[in-house]
N, C-alpha and C. Protein backbone atom coordinates (compact mmCIF):
# COMPACT_ATOMS: atom_id res chain seq x y z
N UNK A 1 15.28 -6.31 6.71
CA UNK A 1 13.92 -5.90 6.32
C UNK A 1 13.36 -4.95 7.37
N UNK A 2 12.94 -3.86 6.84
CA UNK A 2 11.98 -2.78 7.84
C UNK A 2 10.87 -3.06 8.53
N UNK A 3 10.75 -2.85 9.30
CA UNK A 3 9.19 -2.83 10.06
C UNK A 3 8.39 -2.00 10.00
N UNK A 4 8.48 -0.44 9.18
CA UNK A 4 7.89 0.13 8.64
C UNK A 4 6.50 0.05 8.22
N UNK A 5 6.01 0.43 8.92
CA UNK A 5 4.42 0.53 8.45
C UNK A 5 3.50 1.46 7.98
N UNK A 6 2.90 2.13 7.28
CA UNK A 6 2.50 3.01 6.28
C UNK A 6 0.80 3.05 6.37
N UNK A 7 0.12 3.99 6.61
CA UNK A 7 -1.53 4.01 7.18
C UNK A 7 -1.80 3.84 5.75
N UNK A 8 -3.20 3.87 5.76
CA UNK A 8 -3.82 4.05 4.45
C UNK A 8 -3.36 5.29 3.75
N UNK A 9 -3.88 6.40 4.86
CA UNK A 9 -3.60 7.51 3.81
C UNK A 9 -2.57 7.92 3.51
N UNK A 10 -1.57 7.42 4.41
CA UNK A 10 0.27 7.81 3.53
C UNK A 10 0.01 6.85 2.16
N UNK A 11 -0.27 5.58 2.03
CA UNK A 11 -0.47 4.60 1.11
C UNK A 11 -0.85 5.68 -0.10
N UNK A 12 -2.22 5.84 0.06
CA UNK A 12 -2.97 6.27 -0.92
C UNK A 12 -2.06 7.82 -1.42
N UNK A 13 -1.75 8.55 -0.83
CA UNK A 13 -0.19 10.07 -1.04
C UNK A 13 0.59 9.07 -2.13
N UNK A 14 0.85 8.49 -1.71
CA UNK A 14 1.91 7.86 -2.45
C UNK A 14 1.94 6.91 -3.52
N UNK A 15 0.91 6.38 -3.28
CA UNK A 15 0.44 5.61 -5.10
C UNK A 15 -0.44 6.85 -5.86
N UNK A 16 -0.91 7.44 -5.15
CA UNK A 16 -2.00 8.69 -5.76
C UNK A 16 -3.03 7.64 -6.53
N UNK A 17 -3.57 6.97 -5.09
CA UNK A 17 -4.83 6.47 -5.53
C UNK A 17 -6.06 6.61 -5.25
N UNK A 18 -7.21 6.48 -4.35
CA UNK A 18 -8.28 6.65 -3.94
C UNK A 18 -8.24 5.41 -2.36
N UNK A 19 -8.56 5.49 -1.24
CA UNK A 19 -8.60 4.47 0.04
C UNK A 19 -9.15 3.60 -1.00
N UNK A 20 -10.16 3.65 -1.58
CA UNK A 20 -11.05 2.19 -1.93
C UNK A 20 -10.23 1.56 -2.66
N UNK A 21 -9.15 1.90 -3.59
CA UNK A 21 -8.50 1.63 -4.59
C UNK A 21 -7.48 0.71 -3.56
N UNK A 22 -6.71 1.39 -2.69
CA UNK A 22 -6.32 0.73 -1.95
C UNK A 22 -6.39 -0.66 -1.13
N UNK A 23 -7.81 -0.03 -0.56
CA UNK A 23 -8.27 -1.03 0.05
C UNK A 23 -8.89 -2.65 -0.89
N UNK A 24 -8.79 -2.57 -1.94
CA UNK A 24 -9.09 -3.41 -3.34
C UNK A 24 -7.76 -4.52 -3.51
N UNK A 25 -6.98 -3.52 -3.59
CA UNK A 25 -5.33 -4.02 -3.72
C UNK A 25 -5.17 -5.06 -2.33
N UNK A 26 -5.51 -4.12 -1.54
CA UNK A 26 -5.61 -5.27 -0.11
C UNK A 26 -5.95 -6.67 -0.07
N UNK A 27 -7.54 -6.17 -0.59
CA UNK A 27 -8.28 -7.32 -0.09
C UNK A 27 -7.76 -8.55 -1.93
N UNK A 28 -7.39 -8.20 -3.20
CA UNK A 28 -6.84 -8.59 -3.80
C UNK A 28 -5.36 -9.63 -2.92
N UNK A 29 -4.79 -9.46 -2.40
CA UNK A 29 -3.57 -9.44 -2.23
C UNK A 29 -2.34 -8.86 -3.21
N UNK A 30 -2.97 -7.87 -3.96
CA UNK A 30 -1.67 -6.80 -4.43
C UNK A 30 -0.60 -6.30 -3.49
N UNK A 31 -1.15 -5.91 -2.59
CA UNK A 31 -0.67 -5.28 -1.26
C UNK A 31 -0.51 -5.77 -0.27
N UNK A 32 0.31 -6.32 0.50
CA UNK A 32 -0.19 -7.08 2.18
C UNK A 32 -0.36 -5.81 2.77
N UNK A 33 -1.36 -6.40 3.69
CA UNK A 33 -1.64 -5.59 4.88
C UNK A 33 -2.19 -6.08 6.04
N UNK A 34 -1.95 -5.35 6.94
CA UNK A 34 -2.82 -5.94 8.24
C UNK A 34 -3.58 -5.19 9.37
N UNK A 35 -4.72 -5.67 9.79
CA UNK A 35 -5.78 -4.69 10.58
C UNK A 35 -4.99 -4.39 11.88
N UNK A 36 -4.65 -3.42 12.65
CA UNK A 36 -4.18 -3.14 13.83
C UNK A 36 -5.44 -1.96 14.49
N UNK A 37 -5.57 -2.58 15.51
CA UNK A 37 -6.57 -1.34 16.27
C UNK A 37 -7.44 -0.62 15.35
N UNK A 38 -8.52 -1.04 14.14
CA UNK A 38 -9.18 -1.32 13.76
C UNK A 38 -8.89 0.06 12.75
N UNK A 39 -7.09 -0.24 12.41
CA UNK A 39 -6.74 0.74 11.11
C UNK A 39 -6.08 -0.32 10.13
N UNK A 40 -6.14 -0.15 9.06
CA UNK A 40 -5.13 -0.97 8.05
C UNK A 40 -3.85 -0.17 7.77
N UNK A 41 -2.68 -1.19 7.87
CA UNK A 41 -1.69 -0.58 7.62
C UNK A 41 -1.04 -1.51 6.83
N UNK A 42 0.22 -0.77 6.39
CA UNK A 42 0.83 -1.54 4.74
C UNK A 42 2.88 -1.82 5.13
N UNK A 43 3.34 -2.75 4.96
CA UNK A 43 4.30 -2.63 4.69
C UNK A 43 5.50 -1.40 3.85
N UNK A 44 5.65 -0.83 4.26
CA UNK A 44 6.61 0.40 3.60
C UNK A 44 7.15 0.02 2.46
N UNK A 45 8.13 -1.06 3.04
CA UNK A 45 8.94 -1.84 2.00
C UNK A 45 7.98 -1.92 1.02
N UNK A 46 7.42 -3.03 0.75
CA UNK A 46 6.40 -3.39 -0.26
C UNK A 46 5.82 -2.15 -0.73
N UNK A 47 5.20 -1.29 -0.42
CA UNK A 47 4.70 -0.69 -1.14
C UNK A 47 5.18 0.45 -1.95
N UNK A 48 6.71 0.57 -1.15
CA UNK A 48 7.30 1.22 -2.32
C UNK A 48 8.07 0.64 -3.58
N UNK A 49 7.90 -0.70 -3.38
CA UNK A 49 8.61 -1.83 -4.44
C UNK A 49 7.52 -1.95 -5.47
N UNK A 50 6.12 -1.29 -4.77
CA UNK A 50 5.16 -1.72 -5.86
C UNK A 50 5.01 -0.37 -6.88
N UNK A 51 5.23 0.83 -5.78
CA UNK A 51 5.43 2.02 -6.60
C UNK A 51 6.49 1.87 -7.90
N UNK A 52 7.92 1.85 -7.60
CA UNK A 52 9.23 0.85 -8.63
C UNK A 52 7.60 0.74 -9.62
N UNK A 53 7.78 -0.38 -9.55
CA UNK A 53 6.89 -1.66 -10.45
C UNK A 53 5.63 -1.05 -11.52
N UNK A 54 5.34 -0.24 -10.48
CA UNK A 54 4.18 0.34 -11.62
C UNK A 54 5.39 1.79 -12.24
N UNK A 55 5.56 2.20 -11.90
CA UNK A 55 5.97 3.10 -12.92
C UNK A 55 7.37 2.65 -13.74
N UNK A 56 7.62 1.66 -13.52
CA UNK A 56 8.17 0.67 -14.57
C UNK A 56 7.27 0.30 -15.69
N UNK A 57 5.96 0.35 -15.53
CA UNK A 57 5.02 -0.23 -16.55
C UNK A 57 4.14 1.19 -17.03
N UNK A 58 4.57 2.24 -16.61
CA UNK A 58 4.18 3.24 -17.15
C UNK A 58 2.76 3.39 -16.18
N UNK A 59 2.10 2.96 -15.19
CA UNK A 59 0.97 3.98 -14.59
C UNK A 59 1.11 4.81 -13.59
């Protein structure tokens, strides 16, 4: 497993979503994430498994 970590705004490039949208998914637990030095950052892995996933379901 990677240690890869992914800022918001690579996040948001790459789902082509909006930070808030993001940050929703977060605080949901769609997404793990965790506060570092008062930035949120995302698992790589995961969030490109979630990319997979949705465009498996067509969004």
């Amino acid at each position: 497993m990677s240690n890869d970590m992914l800022t918001l705004e690579e996040v948001c490039a790459l789902l082509d979503k909006t930070p808030s949208t993001i940050k929703r998914y977060a605080r949901e637990n769609l997404l793990s994430s965790v506060q570092e030095n008062n930035q949120l950052l995302f698992p790589a892995e995961e969030v490109h498994r979630y990319l997979e996933f949705s465009k498996k379901l067509g969004r």
